[in-house]
PDB file of N, CA and C in Angstrom:
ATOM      1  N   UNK A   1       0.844  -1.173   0.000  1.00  0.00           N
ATOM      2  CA  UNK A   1       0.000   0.000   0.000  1.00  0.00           C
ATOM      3  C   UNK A   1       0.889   1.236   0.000  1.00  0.00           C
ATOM      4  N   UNK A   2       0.569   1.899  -1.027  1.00  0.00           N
ATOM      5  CA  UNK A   2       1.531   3.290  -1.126  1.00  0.00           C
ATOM      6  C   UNK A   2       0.603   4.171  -0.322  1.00  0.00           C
ATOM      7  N   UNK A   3       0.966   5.519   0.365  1.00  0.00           N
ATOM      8  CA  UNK A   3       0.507   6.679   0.865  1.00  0.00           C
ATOM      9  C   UNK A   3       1.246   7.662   0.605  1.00  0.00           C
ATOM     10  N   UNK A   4       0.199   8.476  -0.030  1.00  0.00           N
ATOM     11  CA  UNK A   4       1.376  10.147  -0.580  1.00  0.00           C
ATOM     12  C   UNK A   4       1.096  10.957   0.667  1.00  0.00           C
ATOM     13  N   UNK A   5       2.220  11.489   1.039  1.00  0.00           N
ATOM     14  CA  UNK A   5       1.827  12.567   2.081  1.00  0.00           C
ATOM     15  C   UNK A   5       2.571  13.955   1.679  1.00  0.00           C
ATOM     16  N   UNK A   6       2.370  14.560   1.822  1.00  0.00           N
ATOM     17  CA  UNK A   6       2.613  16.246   1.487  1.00  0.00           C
ATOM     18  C   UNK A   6       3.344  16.533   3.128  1.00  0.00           C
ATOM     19  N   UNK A   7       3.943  17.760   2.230  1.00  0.00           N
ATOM     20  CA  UNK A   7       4.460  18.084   3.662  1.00  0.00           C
ATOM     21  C   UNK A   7       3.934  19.361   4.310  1.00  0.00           C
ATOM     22  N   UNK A   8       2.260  19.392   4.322  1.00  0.00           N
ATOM     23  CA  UNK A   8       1.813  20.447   5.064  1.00  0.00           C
ATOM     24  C   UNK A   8       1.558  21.791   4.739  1.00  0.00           C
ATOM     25  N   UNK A   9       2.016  22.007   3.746  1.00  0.00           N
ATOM     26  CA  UNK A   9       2.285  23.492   3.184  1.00  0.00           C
ATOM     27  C   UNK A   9       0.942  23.368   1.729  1.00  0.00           C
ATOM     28  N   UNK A  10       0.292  24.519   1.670  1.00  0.00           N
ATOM     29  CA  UNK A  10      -1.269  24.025   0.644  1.00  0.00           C
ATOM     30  C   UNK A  10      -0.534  24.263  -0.432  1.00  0.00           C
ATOM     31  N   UNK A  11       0.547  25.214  -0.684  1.00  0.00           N
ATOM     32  CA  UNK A  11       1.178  25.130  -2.104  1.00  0.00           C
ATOM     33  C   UNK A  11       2.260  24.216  -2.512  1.00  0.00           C
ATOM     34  N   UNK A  12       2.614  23.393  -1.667  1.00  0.00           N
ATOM     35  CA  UNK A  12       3.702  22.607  -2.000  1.00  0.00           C
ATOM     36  C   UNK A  12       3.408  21.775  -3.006  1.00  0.00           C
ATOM     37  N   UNK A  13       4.336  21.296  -3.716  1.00  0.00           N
ATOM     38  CA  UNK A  13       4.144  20.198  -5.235  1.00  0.00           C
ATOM     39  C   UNK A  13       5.496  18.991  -4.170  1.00  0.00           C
ATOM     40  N   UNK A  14       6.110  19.187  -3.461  1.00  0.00           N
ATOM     41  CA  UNK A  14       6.160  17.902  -3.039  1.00  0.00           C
ATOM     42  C   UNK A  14       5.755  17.035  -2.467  1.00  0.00           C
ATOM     43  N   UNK A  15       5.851  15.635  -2.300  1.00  0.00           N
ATOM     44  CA  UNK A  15       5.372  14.989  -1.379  1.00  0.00           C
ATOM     45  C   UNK A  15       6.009  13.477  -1.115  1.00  0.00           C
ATOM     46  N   UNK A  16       5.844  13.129  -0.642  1.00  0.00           N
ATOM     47  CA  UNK A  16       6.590  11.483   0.049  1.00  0.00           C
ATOM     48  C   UNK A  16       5.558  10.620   0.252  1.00  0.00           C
ATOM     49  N   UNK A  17       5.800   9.683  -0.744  1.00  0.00           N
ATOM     50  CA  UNK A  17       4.876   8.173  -1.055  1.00  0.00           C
ATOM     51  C   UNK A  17       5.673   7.210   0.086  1.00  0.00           C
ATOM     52  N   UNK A  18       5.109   6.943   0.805  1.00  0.00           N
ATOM     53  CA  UNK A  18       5.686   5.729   1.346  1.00  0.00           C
ATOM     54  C   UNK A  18       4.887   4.400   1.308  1.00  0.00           C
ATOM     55  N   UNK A  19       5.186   3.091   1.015  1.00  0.00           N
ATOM     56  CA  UNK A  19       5.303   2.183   0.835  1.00  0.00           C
ATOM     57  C   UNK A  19       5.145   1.354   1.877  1.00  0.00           C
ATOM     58  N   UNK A  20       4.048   1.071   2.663  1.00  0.00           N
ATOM     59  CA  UNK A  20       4.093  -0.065   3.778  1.00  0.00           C
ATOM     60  C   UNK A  20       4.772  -1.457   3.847  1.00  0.00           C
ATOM     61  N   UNK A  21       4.478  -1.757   2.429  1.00  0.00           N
ATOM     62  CA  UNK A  21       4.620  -3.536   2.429  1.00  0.00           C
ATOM     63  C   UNK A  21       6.023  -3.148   1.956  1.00  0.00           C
ATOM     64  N   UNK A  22       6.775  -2.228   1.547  1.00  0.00           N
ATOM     65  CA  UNK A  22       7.968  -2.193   1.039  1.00  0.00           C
ATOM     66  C   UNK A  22       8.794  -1.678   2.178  1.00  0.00           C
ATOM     67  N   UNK A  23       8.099  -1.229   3.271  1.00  0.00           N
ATOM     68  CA  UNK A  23       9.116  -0.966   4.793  1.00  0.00           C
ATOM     69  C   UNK A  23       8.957  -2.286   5.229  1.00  0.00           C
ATOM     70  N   UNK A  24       7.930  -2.900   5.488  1.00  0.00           N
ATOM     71  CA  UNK A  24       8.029  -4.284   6.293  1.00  0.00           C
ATOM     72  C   UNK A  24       8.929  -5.296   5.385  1.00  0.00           C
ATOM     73  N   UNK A  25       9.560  -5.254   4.296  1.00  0.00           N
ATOM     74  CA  UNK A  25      10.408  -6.082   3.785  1.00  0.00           C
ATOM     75  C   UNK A  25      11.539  -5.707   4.291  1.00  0.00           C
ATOM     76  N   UNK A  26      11.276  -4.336   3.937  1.00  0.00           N
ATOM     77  CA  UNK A  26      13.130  -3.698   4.737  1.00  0.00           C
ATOM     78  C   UNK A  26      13.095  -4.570   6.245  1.00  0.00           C
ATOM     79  N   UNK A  27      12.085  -4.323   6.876  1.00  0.00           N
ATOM     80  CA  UNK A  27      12.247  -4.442   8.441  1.00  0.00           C
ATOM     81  C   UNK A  27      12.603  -5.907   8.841  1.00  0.00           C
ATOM     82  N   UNK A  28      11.732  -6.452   7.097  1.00  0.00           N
ATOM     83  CA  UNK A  28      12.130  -8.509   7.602  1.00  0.00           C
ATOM     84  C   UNK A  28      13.336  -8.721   6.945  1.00  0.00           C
ATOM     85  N   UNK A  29      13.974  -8.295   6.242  1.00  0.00           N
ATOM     86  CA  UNK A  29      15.407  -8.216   5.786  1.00  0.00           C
ATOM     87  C   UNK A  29      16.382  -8.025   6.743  1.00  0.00           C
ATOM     88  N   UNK A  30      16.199  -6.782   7.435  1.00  0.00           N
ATOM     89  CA  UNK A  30      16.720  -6.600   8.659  1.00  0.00           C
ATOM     90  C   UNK A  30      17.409  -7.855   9.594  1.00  0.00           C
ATOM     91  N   UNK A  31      16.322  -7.862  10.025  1.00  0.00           N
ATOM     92  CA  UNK A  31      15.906  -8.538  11.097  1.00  0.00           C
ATOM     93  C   UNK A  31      16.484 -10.773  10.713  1.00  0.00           C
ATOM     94  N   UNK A  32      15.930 -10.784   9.224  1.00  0.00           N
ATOM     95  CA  UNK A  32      16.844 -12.246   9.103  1.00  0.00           C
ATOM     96  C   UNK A  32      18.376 -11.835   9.143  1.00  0.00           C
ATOM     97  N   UNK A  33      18.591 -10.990   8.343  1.00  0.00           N
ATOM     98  CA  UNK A  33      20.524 -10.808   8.655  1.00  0.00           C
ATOM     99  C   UNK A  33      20.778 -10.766  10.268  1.00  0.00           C
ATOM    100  N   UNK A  34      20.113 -10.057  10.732  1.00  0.00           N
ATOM    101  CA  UNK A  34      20.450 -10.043  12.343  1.00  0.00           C
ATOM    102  C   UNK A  34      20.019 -11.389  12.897  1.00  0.00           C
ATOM    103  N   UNK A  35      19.086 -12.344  12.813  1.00  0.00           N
ATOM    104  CA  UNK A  35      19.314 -13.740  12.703  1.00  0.00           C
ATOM    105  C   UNK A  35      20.272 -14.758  12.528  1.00  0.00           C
ATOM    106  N   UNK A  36      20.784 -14.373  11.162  1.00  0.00           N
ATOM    107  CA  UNK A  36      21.965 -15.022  10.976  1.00  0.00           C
ATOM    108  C   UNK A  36      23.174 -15.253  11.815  1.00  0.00           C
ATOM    109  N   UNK A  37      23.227 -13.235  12.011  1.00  0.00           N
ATOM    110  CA  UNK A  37      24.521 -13.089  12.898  1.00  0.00           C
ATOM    111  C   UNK A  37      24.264 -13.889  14.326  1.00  0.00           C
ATOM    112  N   UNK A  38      23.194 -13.904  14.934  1.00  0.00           N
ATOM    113  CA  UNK A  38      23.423 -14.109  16.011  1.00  0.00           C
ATOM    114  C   UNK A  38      23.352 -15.637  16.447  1.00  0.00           C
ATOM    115  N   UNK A  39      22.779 -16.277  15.536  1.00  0.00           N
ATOM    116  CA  UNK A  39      22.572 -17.763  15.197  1.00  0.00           C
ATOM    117  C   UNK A  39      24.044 -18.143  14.715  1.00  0.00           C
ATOM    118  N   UNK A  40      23.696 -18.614  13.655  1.00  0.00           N
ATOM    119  CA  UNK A  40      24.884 -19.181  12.794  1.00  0.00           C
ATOM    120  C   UNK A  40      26.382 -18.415  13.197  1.00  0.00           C
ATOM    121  N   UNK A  41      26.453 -17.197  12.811  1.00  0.00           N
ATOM    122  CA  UNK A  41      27.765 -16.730  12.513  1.00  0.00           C
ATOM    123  C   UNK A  41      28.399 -16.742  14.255  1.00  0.00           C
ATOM    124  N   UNK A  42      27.365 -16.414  15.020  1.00  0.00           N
ATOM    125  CA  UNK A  42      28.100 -15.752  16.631  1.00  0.00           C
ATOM    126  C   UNK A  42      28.282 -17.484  17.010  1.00  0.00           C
ATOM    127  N   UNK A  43      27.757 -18.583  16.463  1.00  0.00           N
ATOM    128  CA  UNK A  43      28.412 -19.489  16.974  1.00  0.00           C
ATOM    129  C   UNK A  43      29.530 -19.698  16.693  1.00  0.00           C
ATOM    130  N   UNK A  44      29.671 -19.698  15.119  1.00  0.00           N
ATOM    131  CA  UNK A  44      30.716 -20.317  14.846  1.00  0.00           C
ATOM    132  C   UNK A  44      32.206 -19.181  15.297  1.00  0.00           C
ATOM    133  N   UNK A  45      31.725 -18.147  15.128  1.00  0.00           N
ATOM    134  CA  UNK A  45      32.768 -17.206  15.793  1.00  0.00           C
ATOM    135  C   UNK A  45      33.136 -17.121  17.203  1.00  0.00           C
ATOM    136  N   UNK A  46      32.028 -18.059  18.092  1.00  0.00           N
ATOM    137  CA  UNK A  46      32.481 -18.605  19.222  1.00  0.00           C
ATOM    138  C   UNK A  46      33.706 -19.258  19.324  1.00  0.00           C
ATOM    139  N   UNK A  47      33.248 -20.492  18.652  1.00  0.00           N
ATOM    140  CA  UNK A  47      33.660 -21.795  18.465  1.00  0.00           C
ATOM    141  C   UNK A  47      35.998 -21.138  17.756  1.00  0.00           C
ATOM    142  N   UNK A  48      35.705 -20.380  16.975  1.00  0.00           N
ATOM    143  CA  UNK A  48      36.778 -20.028  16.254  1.00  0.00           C
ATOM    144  C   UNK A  48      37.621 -19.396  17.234  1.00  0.00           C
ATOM    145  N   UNK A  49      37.051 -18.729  18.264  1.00  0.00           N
ATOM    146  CA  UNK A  49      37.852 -17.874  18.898  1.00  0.00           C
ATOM    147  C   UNK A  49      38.064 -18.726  19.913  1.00  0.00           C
ATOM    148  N   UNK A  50      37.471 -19.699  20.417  1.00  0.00           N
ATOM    149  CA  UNK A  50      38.090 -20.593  21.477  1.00  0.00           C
ATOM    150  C   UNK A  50      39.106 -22.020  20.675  1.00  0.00           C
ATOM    151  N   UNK A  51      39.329 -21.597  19.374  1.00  0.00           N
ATOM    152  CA  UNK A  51      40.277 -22.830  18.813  1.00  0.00           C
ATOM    153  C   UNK A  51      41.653 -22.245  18.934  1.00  0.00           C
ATOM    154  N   UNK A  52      42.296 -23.284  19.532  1.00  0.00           N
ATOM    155  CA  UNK A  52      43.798 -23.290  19.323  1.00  0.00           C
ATOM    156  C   UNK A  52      44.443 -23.653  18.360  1.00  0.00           C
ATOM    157  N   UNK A  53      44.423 -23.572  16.950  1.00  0.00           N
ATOM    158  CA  UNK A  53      45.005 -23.960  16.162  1.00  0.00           C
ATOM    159  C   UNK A  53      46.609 -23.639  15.844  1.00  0.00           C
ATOM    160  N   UNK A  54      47.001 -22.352  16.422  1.00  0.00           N
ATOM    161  CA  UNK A  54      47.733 -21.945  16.336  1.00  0.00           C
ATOM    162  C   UNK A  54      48.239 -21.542  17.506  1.00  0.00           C
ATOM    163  N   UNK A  55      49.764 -22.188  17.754  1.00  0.00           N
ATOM    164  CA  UNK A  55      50.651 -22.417  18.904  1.00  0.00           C
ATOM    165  C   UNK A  55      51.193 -21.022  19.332  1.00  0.00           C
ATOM    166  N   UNK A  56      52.450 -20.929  18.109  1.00  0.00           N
ATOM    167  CA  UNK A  56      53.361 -19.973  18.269  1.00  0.00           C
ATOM    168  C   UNK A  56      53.958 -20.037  17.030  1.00  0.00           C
ATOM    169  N   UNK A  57      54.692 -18.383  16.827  1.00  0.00           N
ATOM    170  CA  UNK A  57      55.512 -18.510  15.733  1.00  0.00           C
ATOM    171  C   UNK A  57      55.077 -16.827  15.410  1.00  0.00           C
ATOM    172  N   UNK A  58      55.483 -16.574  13.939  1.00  0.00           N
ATOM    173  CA  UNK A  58      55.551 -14.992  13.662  1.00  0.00           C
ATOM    174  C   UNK A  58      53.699 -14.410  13.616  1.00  0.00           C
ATOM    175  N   UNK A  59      52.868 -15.739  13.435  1.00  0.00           N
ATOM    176  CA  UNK A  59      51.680 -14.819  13.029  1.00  0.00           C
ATOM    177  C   UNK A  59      50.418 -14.991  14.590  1.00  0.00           C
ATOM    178  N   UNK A  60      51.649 -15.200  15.720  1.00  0.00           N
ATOM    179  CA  UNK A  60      50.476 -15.091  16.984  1.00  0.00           C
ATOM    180  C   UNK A  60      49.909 -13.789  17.999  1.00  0.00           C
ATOM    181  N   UNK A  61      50.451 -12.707  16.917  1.00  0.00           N
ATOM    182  CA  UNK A  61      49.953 -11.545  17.063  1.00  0.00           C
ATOM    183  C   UNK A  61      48.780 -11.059  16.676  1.00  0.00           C
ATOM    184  N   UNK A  62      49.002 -11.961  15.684  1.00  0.00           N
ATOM    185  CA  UNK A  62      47.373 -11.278  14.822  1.00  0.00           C
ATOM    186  C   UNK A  62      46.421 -12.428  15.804  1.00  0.00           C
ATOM    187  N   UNK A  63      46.610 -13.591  15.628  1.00  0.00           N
ATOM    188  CA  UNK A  63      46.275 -14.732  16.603  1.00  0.00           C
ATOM    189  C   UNK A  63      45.504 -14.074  17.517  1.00  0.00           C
ATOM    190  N   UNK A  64      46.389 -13.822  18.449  1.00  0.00           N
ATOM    191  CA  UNK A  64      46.173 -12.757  20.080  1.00  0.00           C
ATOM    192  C   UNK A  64      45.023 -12.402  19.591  1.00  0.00           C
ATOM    193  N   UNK A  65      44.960 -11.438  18.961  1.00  0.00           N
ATOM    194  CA  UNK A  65      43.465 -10.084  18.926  1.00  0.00           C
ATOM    195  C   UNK A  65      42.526 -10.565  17.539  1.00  0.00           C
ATOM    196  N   UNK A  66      42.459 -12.082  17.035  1.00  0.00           N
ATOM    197  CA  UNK A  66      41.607 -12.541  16.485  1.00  0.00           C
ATOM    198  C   UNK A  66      39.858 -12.151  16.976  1.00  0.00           C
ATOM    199  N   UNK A  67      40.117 -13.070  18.843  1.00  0.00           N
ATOM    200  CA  UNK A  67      38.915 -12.943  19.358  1.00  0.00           C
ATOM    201  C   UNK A  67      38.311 -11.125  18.625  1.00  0.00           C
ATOM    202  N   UNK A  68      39.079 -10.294  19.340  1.00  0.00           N
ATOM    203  CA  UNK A  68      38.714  -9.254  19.035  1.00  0.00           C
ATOM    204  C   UNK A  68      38.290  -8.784  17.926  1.00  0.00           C
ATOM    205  N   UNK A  69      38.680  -9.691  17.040  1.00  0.00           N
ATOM    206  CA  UNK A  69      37.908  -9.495  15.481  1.00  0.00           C
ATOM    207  C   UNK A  69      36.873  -9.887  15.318  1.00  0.00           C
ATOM    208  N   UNK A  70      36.674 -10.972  15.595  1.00  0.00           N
ATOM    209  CA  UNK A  70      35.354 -11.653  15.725  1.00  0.00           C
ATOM    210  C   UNK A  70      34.018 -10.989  16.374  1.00  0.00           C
ATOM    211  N   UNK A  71      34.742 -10.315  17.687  1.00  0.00           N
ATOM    212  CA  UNK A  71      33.761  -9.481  18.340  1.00  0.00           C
ATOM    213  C   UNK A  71      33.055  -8.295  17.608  1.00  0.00           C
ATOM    214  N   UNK A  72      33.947  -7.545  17.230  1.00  0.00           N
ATOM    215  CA  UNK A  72      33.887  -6.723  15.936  1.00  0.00           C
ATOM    216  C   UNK A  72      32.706  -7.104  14.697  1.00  0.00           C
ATOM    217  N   UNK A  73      33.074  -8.538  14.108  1.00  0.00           N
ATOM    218  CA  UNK A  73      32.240  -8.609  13.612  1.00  0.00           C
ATOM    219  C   UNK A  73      30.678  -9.008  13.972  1.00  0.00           C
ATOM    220  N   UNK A  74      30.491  -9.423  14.976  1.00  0.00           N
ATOM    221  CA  UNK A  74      29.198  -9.945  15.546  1.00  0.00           C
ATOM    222  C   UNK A  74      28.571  -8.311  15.769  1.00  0.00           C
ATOM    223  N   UNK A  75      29.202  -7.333  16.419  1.00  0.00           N
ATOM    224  CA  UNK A  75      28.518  -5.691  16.776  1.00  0.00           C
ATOM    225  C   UNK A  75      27.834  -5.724  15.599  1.00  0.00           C
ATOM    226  N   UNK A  76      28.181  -5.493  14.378  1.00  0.00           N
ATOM    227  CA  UNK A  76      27.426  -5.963  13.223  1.00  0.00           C
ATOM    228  C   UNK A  76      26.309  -5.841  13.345  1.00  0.00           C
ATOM    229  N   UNK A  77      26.023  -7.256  13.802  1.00  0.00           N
ATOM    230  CA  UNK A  77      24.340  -7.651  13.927  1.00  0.00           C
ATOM    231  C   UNK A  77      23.871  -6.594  14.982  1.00  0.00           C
ATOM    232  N   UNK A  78      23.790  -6.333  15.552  1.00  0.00           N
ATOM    233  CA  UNK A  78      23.232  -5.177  16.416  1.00  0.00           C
ATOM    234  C   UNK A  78      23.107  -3.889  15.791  1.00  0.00           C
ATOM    235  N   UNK A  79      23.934  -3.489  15.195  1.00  0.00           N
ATOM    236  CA  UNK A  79      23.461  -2.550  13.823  1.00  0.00           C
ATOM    237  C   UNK A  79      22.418  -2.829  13.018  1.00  0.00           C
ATOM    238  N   UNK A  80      21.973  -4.342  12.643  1.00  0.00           N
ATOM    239  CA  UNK A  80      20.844  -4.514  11.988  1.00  0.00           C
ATOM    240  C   UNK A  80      19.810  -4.580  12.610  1.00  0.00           C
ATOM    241  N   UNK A  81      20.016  -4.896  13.782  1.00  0.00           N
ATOM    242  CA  UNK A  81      18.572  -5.149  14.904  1.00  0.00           C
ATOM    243  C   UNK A  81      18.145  -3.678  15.201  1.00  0.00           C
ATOM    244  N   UNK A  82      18.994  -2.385  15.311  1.00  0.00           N
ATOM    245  CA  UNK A  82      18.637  -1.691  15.569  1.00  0.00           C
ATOM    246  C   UNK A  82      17.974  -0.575  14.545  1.00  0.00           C
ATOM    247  N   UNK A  83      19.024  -1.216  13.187  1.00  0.00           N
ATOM    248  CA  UNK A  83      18.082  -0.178  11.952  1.00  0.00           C
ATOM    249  C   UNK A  83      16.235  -0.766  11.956  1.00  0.00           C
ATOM    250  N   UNK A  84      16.523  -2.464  11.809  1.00  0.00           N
ATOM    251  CA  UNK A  84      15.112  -2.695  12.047  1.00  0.00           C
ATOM    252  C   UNK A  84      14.038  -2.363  12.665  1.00  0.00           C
ATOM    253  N   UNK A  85      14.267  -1.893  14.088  1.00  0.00           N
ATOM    254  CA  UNK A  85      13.487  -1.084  14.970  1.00  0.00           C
ATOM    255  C   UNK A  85      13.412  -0.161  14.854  1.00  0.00           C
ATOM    256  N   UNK A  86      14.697   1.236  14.267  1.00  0.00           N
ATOM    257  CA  UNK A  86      14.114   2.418  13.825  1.00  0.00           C
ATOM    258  C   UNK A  86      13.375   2.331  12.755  1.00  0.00           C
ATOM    259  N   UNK A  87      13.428   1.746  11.694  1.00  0.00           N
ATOM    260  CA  UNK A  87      12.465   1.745  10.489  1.00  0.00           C
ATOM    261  C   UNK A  87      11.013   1.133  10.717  1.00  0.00           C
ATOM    262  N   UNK A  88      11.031   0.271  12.030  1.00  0.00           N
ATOM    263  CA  UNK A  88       9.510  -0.258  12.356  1.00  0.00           C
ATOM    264  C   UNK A  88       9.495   0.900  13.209  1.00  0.00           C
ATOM    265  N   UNK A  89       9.452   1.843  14.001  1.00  0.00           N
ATOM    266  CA  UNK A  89       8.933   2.930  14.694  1.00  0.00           C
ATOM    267  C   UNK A  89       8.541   4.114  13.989  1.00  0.00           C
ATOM    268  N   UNK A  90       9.571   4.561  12.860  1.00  0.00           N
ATOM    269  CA  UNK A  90       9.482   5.256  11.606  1.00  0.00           C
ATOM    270  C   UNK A  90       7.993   5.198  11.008  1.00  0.00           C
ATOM    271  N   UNK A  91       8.334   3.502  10.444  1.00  0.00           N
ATOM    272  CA  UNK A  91       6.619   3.399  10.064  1.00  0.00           C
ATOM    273  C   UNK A  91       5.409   3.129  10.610  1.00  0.00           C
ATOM    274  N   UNK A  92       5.695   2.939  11.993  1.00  0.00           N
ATOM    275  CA  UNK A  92       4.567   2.992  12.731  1.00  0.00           C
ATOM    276  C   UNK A  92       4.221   4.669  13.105  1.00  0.00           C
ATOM    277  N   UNK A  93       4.939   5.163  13.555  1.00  0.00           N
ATOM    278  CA  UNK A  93       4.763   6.609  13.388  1.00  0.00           C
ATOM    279  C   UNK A  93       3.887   7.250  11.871  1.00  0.00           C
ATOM    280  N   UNK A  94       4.505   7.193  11.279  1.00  0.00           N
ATOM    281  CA  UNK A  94       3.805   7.308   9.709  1.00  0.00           C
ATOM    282  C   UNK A  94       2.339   6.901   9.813  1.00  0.00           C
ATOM    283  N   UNK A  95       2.302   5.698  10.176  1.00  0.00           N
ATOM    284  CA  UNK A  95       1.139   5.233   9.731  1.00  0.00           C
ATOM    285  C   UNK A  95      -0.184   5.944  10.915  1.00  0.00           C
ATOM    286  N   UNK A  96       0.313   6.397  12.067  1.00  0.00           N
ATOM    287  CA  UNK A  96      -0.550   6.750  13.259  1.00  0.00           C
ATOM    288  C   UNK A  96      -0.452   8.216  12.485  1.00  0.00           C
ATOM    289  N   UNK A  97       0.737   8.755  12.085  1.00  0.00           N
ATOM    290  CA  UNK A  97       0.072  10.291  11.675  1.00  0.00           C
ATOM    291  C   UNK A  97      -1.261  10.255  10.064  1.00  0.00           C
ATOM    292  N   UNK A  98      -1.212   9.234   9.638  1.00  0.00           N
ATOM    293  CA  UNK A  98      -1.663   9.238   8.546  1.00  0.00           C
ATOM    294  C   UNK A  98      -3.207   8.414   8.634  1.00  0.00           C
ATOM    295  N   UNK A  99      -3.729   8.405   9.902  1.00  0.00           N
ATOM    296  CA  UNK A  99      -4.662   7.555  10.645  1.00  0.00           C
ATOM    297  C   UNK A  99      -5.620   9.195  10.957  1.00  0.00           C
ATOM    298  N   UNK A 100      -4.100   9.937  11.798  1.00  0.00           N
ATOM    299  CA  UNK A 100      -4.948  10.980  12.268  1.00  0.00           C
ATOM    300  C   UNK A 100      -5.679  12.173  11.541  1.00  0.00           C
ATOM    301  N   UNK A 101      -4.717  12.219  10.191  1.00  0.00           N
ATOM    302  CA  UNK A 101      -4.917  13.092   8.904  1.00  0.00           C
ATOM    303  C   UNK A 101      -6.274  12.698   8.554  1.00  0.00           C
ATOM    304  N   UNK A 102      -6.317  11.340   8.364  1.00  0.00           N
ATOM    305  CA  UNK A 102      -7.883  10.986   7.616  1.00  0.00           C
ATOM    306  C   UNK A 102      -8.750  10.940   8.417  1.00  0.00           C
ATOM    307  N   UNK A 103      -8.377  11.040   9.423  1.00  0.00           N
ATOM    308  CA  UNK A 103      -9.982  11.039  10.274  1.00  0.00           C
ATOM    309  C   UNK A 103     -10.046  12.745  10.614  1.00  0.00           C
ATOM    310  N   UNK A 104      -9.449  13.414  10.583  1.00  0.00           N
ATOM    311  CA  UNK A 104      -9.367  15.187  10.379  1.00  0.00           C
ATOM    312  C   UNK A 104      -9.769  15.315   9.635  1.00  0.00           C
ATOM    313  N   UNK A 105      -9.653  14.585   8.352  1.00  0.00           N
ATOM    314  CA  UNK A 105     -10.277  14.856   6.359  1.00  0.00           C
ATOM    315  C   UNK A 105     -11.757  14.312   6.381  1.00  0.00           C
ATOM    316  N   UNK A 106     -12.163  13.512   7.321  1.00  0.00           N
ATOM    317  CA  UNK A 106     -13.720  13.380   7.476  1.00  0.00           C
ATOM    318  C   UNK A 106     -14.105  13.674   7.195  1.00  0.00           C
ATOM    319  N   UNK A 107     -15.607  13.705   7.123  1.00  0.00           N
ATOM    320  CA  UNK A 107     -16.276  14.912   7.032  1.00  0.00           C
ATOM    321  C   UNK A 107     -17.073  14.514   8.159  1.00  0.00           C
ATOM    322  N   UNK A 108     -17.498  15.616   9.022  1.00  0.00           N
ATOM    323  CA  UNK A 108     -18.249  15.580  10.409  1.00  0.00           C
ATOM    324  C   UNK A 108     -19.663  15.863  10.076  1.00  0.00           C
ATOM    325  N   UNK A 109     -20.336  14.973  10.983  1.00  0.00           N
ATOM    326  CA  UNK A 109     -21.797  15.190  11.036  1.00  0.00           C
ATOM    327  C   UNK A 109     -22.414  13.924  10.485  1.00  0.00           C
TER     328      UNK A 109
END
């Protein structure tokens, strides 16, 4: 469902269509990548950062602060969990101002 909304002004020629079913894809897009990460990938990046594969020698520096990479990458997913929730508040907002518009556009009596 598209909705054009204007931005308030009676002479304005712009306006912003927004797209319901095309935010809730964003929001389920979101939200499976942030799935992933926290499922699949944060295990196995568990699992990686508690392997010893590597003893000693010239590359146990990078070794050392692996974990720390890993961590790095999992924050990630929390970036997606959180765009998901601003874009579901976004459009829930939207949709409550655009609830209140049409019932103002009524007609009374």
């Amino acid at each position: 469902m598209q909705v054009p909304m204007g931005d308030g002004s009676a002479s304005s020629s712009s306006e912003i269509v927004m797209n319901y079913d095309e935010m809730e894809e964003i929001i389920s897009r979101f939200q499976s990548i942030y799935n992933i990460y926290t499922g699949v990938i944060a295990t196995n990046a568990k699992s990686l950062a508690e392997c010893k594969f590597y003893l000693e020698g010239e590359a146990m520096r990078v070794i050392d602060i692996y974990p720390q990479i890993l961590n790095k990458i999992l924050e990630l997913s929390e970036h997606y969990n959180r765009a998901a929730s601003i874009v579901e508040l976004v459009r829930e907002e939207m949709r409550k101002q655009d609830e209140e518009l049409h019932n103002k556009l009524q007609p009374q009596g």
